[in-house]
Structure formats: structure tokens, C-alpha cells
PDB file of N, CA and C in Angstrom:
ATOM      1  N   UNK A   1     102.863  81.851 152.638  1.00  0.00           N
ATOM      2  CA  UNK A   1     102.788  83.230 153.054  1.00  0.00           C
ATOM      3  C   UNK A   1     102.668  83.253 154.572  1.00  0.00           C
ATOM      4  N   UNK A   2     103.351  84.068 155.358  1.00  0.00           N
ATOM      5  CA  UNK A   2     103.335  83.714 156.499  1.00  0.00           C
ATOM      6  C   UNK A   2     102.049  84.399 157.068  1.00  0.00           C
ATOM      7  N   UNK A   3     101.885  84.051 157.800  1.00  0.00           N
ATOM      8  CA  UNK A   3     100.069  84.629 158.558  1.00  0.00           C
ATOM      9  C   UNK A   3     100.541  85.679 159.713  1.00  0.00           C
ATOM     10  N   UNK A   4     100.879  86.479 159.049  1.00  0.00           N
ATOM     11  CA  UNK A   4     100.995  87.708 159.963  1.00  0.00           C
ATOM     12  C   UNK A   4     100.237  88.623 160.721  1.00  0.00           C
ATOM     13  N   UNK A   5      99.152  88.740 159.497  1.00  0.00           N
ATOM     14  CA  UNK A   5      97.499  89.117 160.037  1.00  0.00           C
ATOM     15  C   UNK A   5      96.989  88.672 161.426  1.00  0.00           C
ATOM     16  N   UNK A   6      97.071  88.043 161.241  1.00  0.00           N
ATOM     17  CA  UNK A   6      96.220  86.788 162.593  1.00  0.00           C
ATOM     18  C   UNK A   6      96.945  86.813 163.593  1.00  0.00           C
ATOM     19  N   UNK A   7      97.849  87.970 163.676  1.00  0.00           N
ATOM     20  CA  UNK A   7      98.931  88.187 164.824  1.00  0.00           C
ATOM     21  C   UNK A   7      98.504  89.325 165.805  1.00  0.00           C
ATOM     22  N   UNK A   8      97.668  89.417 167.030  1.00  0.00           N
ATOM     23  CA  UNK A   8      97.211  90.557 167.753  1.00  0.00           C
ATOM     24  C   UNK A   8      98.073  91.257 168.029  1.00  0.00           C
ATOM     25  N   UNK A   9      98.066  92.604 168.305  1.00  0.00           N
ATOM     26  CA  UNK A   9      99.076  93.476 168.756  1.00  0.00           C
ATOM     27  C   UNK A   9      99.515  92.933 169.889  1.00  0.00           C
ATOM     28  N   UNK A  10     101.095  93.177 169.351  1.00  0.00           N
ATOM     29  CA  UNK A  10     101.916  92.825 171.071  1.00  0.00           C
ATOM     30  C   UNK A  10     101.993  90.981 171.119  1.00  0.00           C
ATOM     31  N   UNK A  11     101.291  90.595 170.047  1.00  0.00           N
ATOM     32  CA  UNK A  11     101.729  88.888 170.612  1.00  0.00           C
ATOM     33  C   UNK A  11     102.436  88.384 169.188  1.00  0.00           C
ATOM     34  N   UNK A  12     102.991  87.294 169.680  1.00  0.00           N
ATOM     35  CA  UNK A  12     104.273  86.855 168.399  1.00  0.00           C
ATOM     36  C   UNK A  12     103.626  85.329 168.043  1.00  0.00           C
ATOM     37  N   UNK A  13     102.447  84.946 168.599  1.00  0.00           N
ATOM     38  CA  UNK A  13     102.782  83.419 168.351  1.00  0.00           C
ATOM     39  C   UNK A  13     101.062  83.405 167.513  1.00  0.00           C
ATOM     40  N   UNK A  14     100.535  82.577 166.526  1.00  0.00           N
ATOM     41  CA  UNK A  14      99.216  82.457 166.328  1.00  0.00           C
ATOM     42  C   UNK A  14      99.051  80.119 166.531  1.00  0.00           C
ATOM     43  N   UNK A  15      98.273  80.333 167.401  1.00  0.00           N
ATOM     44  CA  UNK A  15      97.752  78.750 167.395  1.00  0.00           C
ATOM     45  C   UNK A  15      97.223  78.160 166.132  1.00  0.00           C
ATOM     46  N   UNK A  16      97.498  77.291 166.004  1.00  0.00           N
ATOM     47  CA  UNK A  16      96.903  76.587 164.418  1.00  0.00           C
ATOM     48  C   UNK A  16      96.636  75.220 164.556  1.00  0.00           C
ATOM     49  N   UNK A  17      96.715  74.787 165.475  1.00  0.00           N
ATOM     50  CA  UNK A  17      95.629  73.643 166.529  1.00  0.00           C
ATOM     51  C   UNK A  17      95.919  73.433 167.553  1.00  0.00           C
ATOM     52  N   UNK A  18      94.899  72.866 168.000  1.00  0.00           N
ATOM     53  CA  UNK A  18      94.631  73.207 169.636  1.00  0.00           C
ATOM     54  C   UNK A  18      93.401  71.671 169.979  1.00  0.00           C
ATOM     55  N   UNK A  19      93.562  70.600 169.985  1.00  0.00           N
ATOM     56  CA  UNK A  19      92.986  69.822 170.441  1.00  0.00           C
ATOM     57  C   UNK A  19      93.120  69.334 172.676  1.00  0.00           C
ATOM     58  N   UNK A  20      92.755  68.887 173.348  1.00  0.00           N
ATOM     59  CA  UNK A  20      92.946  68.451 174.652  1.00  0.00           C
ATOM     60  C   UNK A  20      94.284  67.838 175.165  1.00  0.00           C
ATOM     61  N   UNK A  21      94.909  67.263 174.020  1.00  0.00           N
ATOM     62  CA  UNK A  21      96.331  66.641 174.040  1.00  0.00           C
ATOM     63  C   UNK A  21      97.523  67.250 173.403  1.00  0.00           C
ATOM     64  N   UNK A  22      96.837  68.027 172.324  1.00  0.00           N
ATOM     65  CA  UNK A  22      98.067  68.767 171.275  1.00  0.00           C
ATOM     66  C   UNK A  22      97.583  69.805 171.271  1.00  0.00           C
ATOM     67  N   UNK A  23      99.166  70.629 171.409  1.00  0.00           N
ATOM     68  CA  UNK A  23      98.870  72.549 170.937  1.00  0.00           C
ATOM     69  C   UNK A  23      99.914  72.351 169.846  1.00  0.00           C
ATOM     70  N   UNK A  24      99.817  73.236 169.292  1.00  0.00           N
ATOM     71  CA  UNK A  24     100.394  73.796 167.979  1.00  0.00           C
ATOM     72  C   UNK A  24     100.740  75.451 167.894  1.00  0.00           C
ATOM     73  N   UNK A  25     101.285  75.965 167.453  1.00  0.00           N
ATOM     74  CA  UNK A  25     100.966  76.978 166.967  1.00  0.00           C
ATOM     75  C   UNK A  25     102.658  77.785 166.436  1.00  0.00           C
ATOM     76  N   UNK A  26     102.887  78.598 165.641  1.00  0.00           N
ATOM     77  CA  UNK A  26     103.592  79.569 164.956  1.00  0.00           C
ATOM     78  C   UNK A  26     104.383  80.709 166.019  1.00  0.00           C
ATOM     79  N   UNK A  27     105.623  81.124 165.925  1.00  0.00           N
ATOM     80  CA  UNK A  27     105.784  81.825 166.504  1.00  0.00           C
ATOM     81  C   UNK A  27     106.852  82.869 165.284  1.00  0.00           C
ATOM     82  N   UNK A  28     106.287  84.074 165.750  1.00  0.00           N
ATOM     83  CA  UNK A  28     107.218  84.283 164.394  1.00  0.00           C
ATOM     84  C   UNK A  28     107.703  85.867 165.004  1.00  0.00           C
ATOM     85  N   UNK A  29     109.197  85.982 165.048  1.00  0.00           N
ATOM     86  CA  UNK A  29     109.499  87.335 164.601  1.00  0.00           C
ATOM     87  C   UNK A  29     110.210  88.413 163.467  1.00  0.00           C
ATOM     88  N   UNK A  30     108.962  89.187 164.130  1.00  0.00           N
ATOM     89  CA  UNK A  30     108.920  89.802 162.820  1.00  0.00           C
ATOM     90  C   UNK A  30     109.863  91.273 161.813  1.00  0.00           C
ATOM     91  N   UNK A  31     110.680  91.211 162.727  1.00  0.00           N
ATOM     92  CA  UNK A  31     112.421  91.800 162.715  1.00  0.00           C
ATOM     93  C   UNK A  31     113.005  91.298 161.985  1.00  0.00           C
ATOM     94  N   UNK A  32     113.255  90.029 162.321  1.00  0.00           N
ATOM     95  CA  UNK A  32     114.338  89.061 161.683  1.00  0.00           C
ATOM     96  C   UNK A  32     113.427  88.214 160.718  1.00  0.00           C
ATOM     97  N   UNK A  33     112.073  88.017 160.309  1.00  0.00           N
ATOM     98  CA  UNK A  33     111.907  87.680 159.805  1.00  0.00           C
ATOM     99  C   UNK A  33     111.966  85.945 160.006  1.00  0.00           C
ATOM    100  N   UNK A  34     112.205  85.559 160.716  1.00  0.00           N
ATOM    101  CA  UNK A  34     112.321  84.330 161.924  1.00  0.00           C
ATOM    102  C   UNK A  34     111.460  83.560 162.311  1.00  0.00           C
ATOM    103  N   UNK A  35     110.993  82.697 162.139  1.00  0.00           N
ATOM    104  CA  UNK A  35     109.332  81.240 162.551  1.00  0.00           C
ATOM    105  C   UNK A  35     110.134  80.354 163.138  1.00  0.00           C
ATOM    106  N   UNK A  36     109.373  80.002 163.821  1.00  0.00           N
ATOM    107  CA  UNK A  36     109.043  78.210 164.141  1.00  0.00           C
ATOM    108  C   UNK A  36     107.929  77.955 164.372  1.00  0.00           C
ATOM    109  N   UNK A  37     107.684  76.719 163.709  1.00  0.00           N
ATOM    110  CA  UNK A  37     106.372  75.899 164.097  1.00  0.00           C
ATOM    111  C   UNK A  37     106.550  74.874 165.568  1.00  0.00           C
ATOM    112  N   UNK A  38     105.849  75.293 166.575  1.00  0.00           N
ATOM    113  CA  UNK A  38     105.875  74.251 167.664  1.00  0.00           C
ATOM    114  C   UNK A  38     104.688  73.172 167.635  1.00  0.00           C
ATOM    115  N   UNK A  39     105.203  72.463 168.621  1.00  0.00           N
ATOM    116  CA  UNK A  39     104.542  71.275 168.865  1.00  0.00           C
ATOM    117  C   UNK A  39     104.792  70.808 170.291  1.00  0.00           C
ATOM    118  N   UNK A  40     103.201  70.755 171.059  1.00  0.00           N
ATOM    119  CA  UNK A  40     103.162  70.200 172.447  1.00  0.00           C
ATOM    120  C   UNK A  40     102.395  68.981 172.243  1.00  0.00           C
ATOM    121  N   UNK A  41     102.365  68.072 172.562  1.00  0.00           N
ATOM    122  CA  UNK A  41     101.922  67.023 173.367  1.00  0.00           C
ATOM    123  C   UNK A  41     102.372  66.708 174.585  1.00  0.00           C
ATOM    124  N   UNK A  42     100.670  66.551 174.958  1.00  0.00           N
ATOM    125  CA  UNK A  42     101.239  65.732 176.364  1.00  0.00           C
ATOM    126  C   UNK A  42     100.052  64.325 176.176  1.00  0.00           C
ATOM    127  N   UNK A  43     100.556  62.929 176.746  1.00  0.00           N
ATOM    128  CA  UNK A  43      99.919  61.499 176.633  1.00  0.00           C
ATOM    129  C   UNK A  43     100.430  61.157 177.813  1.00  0.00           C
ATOM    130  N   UNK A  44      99.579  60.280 178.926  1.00  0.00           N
ATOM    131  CA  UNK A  44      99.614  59.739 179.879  1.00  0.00           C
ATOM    132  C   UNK A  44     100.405  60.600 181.000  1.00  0.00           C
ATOM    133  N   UNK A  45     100.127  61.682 180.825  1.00  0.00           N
ATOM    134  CA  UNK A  45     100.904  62.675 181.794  1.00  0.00           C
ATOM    135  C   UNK A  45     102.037  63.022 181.470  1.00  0.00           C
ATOM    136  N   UNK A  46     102.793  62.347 179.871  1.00  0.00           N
ATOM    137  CA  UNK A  46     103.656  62.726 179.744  1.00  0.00           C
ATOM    138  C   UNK A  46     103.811  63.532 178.560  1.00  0.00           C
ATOM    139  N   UNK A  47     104.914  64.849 178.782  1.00  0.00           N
ATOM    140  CA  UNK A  47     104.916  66.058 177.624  1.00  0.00           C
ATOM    141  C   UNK A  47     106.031  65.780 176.932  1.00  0.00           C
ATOM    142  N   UNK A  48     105.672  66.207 175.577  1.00  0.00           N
ATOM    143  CA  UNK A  48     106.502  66.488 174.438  1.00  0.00           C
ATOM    144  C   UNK A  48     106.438  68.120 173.897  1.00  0.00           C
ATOM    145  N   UNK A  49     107.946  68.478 173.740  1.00  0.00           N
ATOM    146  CA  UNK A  49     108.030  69.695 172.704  1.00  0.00           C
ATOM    147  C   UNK A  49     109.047  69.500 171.683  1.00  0.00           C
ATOM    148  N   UNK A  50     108.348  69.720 170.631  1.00  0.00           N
ATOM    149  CA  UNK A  50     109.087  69.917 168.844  1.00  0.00           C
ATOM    150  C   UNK A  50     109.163  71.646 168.281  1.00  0.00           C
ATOM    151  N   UNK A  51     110.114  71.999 168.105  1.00  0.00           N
ATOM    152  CA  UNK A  51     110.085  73.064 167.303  1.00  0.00           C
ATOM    153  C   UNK A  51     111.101  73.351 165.768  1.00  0.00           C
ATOM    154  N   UNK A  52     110.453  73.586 165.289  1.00  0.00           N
ATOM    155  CA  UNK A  52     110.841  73.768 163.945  1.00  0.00           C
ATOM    156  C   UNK A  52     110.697  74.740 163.546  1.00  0.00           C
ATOM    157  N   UNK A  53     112.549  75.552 163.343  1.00  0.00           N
ATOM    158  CA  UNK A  53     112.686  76.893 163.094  1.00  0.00           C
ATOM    159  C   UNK A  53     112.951  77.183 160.908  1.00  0.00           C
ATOM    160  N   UNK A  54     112.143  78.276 160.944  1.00  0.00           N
ATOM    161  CA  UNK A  54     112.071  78.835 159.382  1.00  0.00           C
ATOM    162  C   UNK A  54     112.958  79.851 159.473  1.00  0.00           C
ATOM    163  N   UNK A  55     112.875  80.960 158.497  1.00  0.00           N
ATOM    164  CA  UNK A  55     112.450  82.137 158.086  1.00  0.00           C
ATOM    165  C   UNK A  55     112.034  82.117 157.077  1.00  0.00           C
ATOM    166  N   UNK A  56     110.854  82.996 157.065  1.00  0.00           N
ATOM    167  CA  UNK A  56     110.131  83.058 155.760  1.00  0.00           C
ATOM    168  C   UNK A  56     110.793  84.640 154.977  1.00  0.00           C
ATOM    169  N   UNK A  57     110.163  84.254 153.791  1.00  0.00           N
ATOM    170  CA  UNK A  57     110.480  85.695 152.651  1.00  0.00           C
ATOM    171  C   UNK A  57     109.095  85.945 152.171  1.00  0.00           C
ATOM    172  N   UNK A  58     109.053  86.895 151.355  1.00  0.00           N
ATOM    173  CA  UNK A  58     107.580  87.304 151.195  1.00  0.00           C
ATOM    174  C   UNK A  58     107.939  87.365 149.235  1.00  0.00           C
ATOM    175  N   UNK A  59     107.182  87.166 148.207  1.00  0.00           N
ATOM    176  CA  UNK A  59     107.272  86.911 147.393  1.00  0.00           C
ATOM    177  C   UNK A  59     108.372  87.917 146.368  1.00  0.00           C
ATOM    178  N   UNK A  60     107.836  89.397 146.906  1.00  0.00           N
ATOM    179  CA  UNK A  60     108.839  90.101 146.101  1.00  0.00           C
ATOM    180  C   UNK A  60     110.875  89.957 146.742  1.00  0.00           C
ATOM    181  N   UNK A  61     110.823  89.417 147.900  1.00  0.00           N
ATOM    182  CA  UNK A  61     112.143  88.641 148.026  1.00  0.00           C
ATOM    183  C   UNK A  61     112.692  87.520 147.050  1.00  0.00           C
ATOM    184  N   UNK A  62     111.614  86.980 146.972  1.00  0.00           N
ATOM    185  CA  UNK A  62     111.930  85.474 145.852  1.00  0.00           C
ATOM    186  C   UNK A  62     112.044  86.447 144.505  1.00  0.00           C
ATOM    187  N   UNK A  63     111.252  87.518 144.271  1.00  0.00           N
ATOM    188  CA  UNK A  63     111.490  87.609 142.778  1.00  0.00           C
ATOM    189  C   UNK A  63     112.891  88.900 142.673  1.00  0.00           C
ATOM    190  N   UNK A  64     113.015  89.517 143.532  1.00  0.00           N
ATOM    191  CA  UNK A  64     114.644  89.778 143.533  1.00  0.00           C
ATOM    192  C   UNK A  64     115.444  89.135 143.614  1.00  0.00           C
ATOM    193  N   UNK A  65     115.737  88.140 144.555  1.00  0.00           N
ATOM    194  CA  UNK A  65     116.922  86.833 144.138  1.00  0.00           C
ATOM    195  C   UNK A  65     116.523  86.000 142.672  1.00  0.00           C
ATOM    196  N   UNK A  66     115.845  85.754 142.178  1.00  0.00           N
ATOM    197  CA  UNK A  66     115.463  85.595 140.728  1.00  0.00           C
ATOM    198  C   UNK A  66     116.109  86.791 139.902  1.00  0.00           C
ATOM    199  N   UNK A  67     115.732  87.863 140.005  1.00  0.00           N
ATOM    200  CA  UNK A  67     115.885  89.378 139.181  1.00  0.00           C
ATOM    201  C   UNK A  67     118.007  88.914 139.289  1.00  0.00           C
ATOM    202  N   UNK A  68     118.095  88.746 140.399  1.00  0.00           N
ATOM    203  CA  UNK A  68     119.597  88.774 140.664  1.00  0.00           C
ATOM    204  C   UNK A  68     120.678  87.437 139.626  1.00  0.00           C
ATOM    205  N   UNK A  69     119.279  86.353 139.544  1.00  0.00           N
ATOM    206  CA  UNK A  69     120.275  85.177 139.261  1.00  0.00           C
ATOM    207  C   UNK A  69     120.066  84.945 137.427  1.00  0.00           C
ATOM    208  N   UNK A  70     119.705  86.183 137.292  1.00  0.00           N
ATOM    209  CA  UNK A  70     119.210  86.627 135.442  1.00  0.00           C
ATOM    210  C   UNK A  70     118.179  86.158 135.516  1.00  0.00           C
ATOM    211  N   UNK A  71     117.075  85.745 136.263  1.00  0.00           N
ATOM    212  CA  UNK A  71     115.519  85.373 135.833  1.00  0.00           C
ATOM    213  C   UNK A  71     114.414  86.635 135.739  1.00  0.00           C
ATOM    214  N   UNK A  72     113.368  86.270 135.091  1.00  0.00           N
ATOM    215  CA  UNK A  72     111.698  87.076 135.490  1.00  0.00           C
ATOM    216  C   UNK A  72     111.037  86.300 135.806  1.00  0.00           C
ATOM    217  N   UNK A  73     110.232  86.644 136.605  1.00  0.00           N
ATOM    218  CA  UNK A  73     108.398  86.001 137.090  1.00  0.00           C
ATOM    219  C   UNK A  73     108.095  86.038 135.897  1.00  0.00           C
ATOM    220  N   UNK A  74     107.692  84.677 135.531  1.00  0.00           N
ATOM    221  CA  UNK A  74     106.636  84.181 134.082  1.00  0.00           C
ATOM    222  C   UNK A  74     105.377  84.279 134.535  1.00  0.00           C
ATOM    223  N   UNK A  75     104.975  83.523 135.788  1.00  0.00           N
ATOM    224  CA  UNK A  75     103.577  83.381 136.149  1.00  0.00           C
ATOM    225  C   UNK A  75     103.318  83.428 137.806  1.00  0.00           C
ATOM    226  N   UNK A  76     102.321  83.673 138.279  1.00  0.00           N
ATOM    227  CA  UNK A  76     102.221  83.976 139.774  1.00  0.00           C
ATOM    228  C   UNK A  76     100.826  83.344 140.173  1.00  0.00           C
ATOM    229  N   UNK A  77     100.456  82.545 140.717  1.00  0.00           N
ATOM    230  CA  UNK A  77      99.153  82.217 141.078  1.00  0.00           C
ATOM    231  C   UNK A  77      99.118  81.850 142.485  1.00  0.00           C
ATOM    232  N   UNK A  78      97.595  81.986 143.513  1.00  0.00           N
ATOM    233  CA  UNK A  78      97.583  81.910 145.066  1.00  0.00           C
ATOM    234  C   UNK A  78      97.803  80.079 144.862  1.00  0.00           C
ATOM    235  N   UNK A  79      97.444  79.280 144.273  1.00  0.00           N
ATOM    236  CA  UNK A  79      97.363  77.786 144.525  1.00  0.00           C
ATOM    237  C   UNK A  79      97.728  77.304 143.076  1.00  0.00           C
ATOM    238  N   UNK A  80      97.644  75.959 143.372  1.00  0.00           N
ATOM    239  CA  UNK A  80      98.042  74.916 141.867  1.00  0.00           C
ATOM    240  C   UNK A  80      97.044  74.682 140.949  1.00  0.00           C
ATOM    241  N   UNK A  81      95.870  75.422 141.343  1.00  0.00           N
ATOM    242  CA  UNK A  81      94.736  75.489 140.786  1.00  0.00           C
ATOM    243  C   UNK A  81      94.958  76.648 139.340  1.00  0.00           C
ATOM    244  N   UNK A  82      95.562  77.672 139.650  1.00  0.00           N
ATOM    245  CA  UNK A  82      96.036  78.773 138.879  1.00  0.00           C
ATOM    246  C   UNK A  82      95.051  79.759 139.411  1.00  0.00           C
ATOM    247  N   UNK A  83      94.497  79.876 140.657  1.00  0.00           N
ATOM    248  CA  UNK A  83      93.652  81.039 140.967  1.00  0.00           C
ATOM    249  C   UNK A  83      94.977  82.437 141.222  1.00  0.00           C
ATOM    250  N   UNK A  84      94.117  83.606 140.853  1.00  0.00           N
ATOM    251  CA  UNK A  84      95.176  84.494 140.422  1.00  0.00           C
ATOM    252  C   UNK A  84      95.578  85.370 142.190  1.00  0.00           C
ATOM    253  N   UNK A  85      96.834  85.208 142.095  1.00  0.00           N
ATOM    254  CA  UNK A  85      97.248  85.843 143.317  1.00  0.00           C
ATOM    255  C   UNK A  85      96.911  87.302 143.634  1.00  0.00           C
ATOM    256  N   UNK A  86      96.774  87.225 144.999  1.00  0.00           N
ATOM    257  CA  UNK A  86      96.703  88.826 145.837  1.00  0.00           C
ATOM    258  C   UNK A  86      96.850  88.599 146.617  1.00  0.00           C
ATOM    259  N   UNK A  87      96.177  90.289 147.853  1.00  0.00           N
ATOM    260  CA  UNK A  87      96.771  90.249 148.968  1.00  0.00           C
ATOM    261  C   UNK A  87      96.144  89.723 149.872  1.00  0.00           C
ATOM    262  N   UNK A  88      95.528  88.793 149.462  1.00  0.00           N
ATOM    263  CA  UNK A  88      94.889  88.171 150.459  1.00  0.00           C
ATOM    264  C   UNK A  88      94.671  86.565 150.495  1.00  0.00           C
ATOM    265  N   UNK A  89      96.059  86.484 149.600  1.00  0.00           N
ATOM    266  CA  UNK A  89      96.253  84.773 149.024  1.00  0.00           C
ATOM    267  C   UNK A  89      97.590  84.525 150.379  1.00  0.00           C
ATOM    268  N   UNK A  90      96.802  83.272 150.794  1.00  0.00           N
ATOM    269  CA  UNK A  90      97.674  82.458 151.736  1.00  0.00           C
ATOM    270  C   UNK A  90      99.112  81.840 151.727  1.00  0.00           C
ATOM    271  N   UNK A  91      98.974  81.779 150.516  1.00  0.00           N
ATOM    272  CA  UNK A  91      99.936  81.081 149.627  1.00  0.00           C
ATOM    273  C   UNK A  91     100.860  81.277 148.126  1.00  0.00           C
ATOM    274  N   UNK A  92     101.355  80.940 147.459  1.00  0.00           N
ATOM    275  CA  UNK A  92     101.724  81.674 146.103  1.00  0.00           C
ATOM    276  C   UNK A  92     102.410  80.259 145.885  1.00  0.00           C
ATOM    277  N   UNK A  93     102.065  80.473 144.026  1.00  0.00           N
ATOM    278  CA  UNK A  93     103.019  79.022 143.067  1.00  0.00           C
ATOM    279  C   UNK A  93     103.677  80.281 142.219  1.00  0.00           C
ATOM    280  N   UNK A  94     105.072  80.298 141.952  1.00  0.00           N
ATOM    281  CA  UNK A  94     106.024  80.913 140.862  1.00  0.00           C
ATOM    282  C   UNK A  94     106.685  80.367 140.642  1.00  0.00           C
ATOM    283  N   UNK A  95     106.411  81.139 139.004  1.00  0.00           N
ATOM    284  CA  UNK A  95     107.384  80.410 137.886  1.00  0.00           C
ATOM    285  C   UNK A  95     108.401  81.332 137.337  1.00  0.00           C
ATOM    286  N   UNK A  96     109.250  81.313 137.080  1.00  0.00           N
ATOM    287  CA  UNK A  96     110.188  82.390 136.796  1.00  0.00           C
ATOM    288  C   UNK A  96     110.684  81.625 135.706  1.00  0.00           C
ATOM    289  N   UNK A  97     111.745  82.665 134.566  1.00  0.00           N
ATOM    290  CA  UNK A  97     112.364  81.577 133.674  1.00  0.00           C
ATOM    291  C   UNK A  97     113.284  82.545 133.435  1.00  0.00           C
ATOM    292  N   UNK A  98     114.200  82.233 132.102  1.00  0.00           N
ATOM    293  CA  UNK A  98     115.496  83.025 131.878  1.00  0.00           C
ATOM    294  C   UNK A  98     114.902  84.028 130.345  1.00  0.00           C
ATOM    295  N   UNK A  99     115.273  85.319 130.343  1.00  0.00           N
ATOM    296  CA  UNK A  99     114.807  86.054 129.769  1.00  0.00           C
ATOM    297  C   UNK A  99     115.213  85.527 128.155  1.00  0.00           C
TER     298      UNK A  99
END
């Protein structure tokens, strides 16, 4: 689930670590629906950048392309645990099957 919340007005990116040598953090817009996860290091004075571009969907996307490919949502849970999803689950496991 993408962490949209944790997004202050007016800024696009949320940090998700931050040690003396490594930054991290998400940049996401939210138009296009569009992420990347970055990555800074810097070691011995010298810098590195990694970025790794997504787009995310939000669950009722997944269950319309399902709805589309003849499936239903069988089951929906926030983790693999089977705790029961909402709006305030980080994450989501679905199962869909053929009617």
C-alpha cells in the first residue's frame, strides 16, 4: 500500500531511512500514480545514487482487473497472518478465484 499519509502537504518524497552514510526514501507522484524508491550512499567521500521506479495501484484496481479477467476477491487480509484488512492496513494479501 503505498504510504501516502506520511506525505506533508506540498512534499512528494517520505524518508524511510536515514542513517550518517545512507538516505533512502520514496518519491511518489500522485497524478500518475508513479514511485521510486531511492538510494544515496556516500563511503569514503564517495556518492552513490539508485533509483527504482514503480507505480503502484491501490487494491480496488487489482480487484477490477480481476472483475475484468472473469475473477472475484475470495479473501482479503492486511498480512500472511490473515489479520483482517482496512484502512489503515499497510499492506494487503488477495486471493481471487474464478466464479
Amino acid at each position: 500500500m503505498p504510504e501516502l499519509r506520511k506525505l506533508p502537504a506540498g512534499q512528494s518524497a517520505v524518508p524511510f531511512r536515514v542513517t550518517p552514510t545512507r538516505w533512502a526514501f520514496d518519491h511518489y507522484d500522485v497524478a500518475t500514480q508513479a514511485m521510486s524508491s531511492n538510494y544515496v550512499e556516500v563511503v569514503d567521500g564517495r556518492g552513490s545514487y539508485r533509483s527504482i521506479p514503480f507505480r503502484y495501484a491501490w487494491p480496488a484496481e487489482f480487484d477490477l482487473m480481476a472483475r475484468l479477467a472473469g475473477l472475484r476477491l475470495r479473501e482479503r487480509w492486511a498480512d500472511w497472518d490473515g489479520t483482517p484488512f482496512g484502512s489503515e492496513s499497510e499492506k494487503h494479501v488477495s486471493v481471487w478465484e474464478r466464479p
